[in-house]
PDB file of N, CA and C in Angstrom:
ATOM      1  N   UNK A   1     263.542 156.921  65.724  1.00  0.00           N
ATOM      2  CA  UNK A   1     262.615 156.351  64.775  1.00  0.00           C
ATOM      3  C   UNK A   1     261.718 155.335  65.469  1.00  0.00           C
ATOM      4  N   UNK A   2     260.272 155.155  64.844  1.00  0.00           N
ATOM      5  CA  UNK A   2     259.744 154.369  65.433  1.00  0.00           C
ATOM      6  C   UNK A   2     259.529 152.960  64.795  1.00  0.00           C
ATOM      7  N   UNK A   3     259.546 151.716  66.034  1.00  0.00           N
ATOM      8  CA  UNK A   3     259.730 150.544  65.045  1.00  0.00           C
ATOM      9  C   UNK A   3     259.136 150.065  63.884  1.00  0.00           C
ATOM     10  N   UNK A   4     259.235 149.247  62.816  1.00  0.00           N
ATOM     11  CA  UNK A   4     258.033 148.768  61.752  1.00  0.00           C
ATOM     12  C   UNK A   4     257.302 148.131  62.911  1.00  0.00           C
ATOM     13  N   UNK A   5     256.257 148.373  61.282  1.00  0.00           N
ATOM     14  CA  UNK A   5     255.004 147.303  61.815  1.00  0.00           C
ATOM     15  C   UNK A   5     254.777 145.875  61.251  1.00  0.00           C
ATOM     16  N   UNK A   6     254.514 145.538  62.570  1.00  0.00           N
ATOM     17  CA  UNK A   6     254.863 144.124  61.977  1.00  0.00           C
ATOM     18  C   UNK A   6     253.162 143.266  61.754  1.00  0.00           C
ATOM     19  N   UNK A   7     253.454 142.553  60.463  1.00  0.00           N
ATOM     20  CA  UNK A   7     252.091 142.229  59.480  1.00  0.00           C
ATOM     21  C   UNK A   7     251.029 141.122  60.088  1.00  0.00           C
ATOM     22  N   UNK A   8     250.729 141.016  61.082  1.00  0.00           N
ATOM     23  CA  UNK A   8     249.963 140.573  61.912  1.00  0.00           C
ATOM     24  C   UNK A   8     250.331 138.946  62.040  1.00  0.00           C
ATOM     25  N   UNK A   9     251.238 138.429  61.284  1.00  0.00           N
ATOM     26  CA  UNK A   9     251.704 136.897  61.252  1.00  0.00           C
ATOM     27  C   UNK A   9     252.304 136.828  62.756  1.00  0.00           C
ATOM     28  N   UNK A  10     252.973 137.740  63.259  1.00  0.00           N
ATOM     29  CA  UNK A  10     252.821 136.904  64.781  1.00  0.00           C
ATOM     30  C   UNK A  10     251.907 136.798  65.743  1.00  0.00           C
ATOM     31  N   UNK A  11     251.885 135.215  65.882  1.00  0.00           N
ATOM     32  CA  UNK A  11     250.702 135.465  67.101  1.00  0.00           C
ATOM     33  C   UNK A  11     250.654 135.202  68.313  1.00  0.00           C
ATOM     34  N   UNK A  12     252.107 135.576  69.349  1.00  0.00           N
ATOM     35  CA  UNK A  12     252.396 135.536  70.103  1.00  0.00           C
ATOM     36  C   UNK A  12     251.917 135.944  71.137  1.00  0.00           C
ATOM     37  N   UNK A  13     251.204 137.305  71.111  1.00  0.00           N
ATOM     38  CA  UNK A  13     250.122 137.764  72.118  1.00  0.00           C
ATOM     39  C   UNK A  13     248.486 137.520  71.366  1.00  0.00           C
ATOM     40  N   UNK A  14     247.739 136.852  72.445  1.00  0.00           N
ATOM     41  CA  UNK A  14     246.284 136.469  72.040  1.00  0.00           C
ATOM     42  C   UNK A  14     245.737 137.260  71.970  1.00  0.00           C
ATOM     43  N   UNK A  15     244.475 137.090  70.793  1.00  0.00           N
ATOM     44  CA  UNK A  15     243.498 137.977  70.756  1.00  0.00           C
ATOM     45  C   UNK A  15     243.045 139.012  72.210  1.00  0.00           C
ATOM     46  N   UNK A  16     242.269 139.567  72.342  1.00  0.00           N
ATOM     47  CA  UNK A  16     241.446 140.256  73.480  1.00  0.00           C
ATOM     48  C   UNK A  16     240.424 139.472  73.742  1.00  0.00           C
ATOM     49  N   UNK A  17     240.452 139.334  74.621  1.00  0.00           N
ATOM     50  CA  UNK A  17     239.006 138.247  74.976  1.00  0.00           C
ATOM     51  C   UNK A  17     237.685 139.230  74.937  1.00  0.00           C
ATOM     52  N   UNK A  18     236.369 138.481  74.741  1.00  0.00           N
ATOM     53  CA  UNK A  18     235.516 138.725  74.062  1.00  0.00           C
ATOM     54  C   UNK A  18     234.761 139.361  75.315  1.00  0.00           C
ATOM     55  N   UNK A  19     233.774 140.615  74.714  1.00  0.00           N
ATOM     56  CA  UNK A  19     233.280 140.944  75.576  1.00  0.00           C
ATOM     57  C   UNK A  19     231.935 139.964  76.508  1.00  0.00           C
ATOM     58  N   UNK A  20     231.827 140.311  77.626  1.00  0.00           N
ATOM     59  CA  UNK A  20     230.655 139.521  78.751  1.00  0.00           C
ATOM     60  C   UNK A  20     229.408 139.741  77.616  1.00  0.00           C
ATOM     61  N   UNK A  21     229.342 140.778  77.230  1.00  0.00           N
ATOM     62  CA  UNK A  21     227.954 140.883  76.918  1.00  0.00           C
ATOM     63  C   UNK A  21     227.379 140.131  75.359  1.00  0.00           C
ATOM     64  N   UNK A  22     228.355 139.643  74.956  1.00  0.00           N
ATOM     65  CA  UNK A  22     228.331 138.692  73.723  1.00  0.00           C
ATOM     66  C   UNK A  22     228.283 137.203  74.430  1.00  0.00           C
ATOM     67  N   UNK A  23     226.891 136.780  73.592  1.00  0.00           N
ATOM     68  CA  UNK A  23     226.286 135.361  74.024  1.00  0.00           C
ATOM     69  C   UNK A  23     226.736 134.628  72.633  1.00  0.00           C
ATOM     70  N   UNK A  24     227.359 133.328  72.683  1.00  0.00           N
ATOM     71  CA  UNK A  24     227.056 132.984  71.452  1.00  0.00           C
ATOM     72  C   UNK A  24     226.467 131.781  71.526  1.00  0.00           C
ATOM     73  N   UNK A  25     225.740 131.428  70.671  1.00  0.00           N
ATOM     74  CA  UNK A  25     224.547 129.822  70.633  1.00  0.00           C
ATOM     75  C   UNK A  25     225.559 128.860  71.289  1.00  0.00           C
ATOM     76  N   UNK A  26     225.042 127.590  71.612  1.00  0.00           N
ATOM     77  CA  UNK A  26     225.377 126.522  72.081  1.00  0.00           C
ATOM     78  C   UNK A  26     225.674 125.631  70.725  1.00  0.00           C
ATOM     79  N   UNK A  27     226.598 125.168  70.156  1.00  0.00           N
ATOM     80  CA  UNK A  27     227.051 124.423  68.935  1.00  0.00           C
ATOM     81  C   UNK A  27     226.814 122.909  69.220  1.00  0.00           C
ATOM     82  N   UNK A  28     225.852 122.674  68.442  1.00  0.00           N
ATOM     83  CA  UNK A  28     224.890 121.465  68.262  1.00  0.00           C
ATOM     84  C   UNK A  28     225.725 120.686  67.124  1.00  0.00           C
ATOM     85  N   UNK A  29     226.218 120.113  67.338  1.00  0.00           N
ATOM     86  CA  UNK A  29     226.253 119.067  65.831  1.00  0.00           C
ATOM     87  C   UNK A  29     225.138 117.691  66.064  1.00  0.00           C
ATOM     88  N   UNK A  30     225.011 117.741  64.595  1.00  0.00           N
ATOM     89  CA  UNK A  30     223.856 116.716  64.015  1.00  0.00           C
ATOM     90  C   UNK A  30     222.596 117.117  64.206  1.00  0.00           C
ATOM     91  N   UNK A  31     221.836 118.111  64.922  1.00  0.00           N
ATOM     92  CA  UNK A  31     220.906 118.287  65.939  1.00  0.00           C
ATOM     93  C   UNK A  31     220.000 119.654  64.191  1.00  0.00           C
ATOM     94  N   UNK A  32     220.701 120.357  64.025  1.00  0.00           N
ATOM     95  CA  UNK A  32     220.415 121.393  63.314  1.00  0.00           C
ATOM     96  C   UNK A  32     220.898 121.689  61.822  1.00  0.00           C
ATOM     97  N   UNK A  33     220.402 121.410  60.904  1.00  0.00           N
ATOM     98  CA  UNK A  33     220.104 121.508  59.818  1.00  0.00           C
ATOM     99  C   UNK A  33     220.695 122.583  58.699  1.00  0.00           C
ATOM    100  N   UNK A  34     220.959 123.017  57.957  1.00  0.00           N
ATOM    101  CA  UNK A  34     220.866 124.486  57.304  1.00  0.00           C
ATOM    102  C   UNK A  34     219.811 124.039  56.602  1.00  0.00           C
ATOM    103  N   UNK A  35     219.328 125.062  55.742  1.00  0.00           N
ATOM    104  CA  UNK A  35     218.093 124.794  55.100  1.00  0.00           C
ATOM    105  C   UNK A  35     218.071 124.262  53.875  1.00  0.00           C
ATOM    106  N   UNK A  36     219.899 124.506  53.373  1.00  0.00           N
ATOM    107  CA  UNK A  36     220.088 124.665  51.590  1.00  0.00           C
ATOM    108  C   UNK A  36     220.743 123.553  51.875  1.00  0.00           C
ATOM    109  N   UNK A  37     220.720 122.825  52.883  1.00  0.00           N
ATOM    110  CA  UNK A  37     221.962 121.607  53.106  1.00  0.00           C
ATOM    111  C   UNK A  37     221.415 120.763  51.737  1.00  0.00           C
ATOM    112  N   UNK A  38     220.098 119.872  51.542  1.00  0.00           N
ATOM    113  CA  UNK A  38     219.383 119.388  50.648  1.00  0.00           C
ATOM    114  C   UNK A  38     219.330 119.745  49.219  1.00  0.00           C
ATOM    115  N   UNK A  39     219.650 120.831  49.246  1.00  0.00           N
ATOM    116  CA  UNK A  39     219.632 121.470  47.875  1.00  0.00           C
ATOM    117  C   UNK A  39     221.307 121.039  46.869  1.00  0.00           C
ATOM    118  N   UNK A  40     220.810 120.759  45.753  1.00  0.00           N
ATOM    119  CA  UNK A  40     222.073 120.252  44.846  1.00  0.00           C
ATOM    120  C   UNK A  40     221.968 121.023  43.930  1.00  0.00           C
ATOM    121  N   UNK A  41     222.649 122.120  43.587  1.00  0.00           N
ATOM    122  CA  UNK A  41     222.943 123.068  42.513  1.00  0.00           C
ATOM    123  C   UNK A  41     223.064 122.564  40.851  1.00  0.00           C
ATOM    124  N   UNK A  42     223.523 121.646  41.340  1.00  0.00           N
ATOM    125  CA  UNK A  42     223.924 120.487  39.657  1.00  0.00           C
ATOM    126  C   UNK A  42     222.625 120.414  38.917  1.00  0.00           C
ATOM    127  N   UNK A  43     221.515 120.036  39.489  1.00  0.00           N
ATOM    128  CA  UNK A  43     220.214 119.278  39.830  1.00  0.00           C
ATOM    129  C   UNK A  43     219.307 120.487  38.622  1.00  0.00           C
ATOM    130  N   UNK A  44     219.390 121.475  39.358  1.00  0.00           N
ATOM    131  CA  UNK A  44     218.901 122.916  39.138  1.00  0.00           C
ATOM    132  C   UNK A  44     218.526 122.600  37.319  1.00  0.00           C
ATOM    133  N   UNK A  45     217.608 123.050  36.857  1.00  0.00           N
ATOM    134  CA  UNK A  45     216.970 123.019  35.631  1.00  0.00           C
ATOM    135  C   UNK A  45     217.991 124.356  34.735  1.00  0.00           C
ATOM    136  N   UNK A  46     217.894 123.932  33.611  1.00  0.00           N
ATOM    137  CA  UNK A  46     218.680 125.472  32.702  1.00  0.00           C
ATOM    138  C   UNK A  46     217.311 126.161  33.190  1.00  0.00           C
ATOM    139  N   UNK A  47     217.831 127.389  33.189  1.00  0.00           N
ATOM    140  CA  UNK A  47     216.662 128.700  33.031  1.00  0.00           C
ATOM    141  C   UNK A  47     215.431 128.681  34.237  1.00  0.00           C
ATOM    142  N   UNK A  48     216.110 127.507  34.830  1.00  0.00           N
ATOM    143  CA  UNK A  48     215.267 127.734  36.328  1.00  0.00           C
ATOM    144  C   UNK A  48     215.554 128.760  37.471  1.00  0.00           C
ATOM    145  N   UNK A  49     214.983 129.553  38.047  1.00  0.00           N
ATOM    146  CA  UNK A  49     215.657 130.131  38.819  1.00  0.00           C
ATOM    147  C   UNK A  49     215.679 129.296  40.226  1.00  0.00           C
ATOM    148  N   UNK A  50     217.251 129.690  41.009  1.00  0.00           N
ATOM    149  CA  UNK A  50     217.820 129.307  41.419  1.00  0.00           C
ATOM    150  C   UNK A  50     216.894 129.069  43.404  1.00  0.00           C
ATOM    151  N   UNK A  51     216.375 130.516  43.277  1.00  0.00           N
ATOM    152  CA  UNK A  51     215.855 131.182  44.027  1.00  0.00           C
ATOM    153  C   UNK A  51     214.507 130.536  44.366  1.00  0.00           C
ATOM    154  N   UNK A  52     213.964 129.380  43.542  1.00  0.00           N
ATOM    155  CA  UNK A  52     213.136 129.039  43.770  1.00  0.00           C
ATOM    156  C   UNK A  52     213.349 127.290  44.735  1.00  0.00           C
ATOM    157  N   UNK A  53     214.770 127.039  44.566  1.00  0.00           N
ATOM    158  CA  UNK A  53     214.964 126.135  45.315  1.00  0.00           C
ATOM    159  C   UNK A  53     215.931 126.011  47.132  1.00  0.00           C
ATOM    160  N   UNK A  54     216.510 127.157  47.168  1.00  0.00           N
ATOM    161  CA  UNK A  54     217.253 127.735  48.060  1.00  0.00           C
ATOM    162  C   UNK A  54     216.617 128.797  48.931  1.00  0.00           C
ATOM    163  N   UNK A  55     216.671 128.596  49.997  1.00  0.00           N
ATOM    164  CA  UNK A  55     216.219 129.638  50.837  1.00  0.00           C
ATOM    165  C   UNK A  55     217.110 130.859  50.905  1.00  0.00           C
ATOM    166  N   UNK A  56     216.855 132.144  50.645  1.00  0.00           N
ATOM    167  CA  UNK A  56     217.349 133.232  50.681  1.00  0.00           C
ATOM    168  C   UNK A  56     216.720 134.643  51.478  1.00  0.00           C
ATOM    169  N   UNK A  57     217.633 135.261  52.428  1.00  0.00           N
ATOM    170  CA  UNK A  57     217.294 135.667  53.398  1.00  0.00           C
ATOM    171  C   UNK A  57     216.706 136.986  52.370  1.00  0.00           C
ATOM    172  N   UNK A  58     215.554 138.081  53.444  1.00  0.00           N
ATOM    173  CA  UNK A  58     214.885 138.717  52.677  1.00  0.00           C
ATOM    174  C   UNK A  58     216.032 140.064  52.212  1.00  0.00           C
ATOM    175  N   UNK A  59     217.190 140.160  52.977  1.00  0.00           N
ATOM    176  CA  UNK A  59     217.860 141.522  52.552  1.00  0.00           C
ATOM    177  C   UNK A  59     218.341 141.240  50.966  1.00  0.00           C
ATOM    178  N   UNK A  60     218.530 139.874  50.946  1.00  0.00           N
ATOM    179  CA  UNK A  60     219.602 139.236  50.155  1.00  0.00           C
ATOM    180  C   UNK A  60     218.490 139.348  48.637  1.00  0.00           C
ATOM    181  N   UNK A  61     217.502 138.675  49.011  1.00  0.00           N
ATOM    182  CA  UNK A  61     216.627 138.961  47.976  1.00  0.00           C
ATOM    183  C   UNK A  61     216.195 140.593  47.605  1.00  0.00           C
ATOM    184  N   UNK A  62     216.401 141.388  48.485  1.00  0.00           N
ATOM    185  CA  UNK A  62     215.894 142.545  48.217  1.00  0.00           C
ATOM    186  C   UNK A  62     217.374 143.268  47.187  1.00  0.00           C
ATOM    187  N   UNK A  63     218.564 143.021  47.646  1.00  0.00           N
ATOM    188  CA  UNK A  63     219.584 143.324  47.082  1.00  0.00           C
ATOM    189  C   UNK A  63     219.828 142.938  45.606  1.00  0.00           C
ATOM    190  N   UNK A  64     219.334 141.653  45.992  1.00  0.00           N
ATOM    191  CA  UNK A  64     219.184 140.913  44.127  1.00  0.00           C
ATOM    192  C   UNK A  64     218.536 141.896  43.113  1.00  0.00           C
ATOM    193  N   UNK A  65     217.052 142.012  43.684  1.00  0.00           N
ATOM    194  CA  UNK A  65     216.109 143.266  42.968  1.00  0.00           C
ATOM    195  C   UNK A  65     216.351 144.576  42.586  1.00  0.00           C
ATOM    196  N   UNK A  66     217.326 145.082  43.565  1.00  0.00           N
ATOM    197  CA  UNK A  66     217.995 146.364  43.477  1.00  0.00           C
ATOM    198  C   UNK A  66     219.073 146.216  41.902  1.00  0.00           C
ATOM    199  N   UNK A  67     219.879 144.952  42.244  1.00  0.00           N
ATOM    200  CA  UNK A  67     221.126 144.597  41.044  1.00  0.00           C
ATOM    201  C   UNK A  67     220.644 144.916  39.950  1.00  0.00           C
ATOM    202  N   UNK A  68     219.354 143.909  39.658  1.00  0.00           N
ATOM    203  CA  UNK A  68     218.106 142.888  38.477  1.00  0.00           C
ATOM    204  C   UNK A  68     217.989 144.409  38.026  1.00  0.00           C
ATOM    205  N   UNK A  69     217.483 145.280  39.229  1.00  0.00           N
ATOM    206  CA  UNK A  69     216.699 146.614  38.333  1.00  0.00           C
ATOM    207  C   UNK A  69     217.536 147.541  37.954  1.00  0.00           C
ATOM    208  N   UNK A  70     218.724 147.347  38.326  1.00  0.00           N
ATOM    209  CA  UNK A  70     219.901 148.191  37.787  1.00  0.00           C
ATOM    210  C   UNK A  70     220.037 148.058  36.640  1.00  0.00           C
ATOM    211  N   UNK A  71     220.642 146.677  36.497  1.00  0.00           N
ATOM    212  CA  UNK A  71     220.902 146.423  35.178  1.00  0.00           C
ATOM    213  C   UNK A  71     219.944 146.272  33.910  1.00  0.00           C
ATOM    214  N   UNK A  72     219.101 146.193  34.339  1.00  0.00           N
ATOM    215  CA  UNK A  72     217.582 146.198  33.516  1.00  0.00           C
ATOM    216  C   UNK A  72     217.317 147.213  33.058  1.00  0.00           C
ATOM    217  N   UNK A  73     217.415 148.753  33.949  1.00  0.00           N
ATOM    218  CA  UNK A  73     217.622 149.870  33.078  1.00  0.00           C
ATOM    219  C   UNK A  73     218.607 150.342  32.369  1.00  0.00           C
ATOM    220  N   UNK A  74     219.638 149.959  32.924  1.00  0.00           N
ATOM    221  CA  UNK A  74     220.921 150.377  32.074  1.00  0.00           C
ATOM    222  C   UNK A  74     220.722 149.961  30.679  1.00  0.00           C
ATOM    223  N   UNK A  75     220.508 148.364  30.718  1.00  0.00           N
ATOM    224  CA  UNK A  75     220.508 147.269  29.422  1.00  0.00           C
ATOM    225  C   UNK A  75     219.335 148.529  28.478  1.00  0.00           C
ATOM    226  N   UNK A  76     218.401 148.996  29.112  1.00  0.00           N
ATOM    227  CA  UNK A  76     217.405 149.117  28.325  1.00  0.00           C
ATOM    228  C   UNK A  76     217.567 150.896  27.593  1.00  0.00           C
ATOM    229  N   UNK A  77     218.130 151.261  28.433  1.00  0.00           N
ATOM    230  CA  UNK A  77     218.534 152.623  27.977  1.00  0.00           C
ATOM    231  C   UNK A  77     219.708 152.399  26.805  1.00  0.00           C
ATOM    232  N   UNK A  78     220.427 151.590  26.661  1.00  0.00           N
ATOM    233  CA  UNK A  78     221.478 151.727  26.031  1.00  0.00           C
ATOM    234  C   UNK A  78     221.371 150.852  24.597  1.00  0.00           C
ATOM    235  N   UNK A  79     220.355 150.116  24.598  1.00  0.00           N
ATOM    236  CA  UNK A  79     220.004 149.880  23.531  1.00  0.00           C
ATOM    237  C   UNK A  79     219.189 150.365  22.111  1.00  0.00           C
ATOM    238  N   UNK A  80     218.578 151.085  22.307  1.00  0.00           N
ATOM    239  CA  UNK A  80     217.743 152.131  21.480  1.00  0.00           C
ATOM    240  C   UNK A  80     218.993 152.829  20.881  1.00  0.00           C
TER     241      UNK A  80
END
């Protein structure tokens, strides 16, 4: 028989080290910003959109539109 498997909680042998060809940035503290750091969600107006105070990357916004228009037809078909 072959042994169990065991559930990844031991971590006795280390990861694989990372390949050469992976660069990763130089980690700056204090130096660099996020963009939404400033932004306070609390703050946010009822019925304001959210989107108008937060920077949101363009896939992310495009995905939103995809959701928005999903449900927008569904809502609208199923009401009649």
């Amino acid at each position: 028989m072959s042994e169990p498997c065991r559930g990844g909680s031991d971590r006795s042998t280390p990861p694989p080290p990372r390949p050469h060809s992976v660069v990763l940035p130089p980690i700056t503290r204090g130096q660099e910003r996020h963009p939404n750091q400033e932004v306070v969600l609390d703050e946010v107006a009822e019925g304001e959109m959210v989107e108008k105070n937060l920077v949101i990357p363009d896939e992310m916004m495009h995905f939103l539109n995809q959701v928005s228009n999903l449900a927008y037809s569904s809502d609208c078909c199923t009401l009649g």
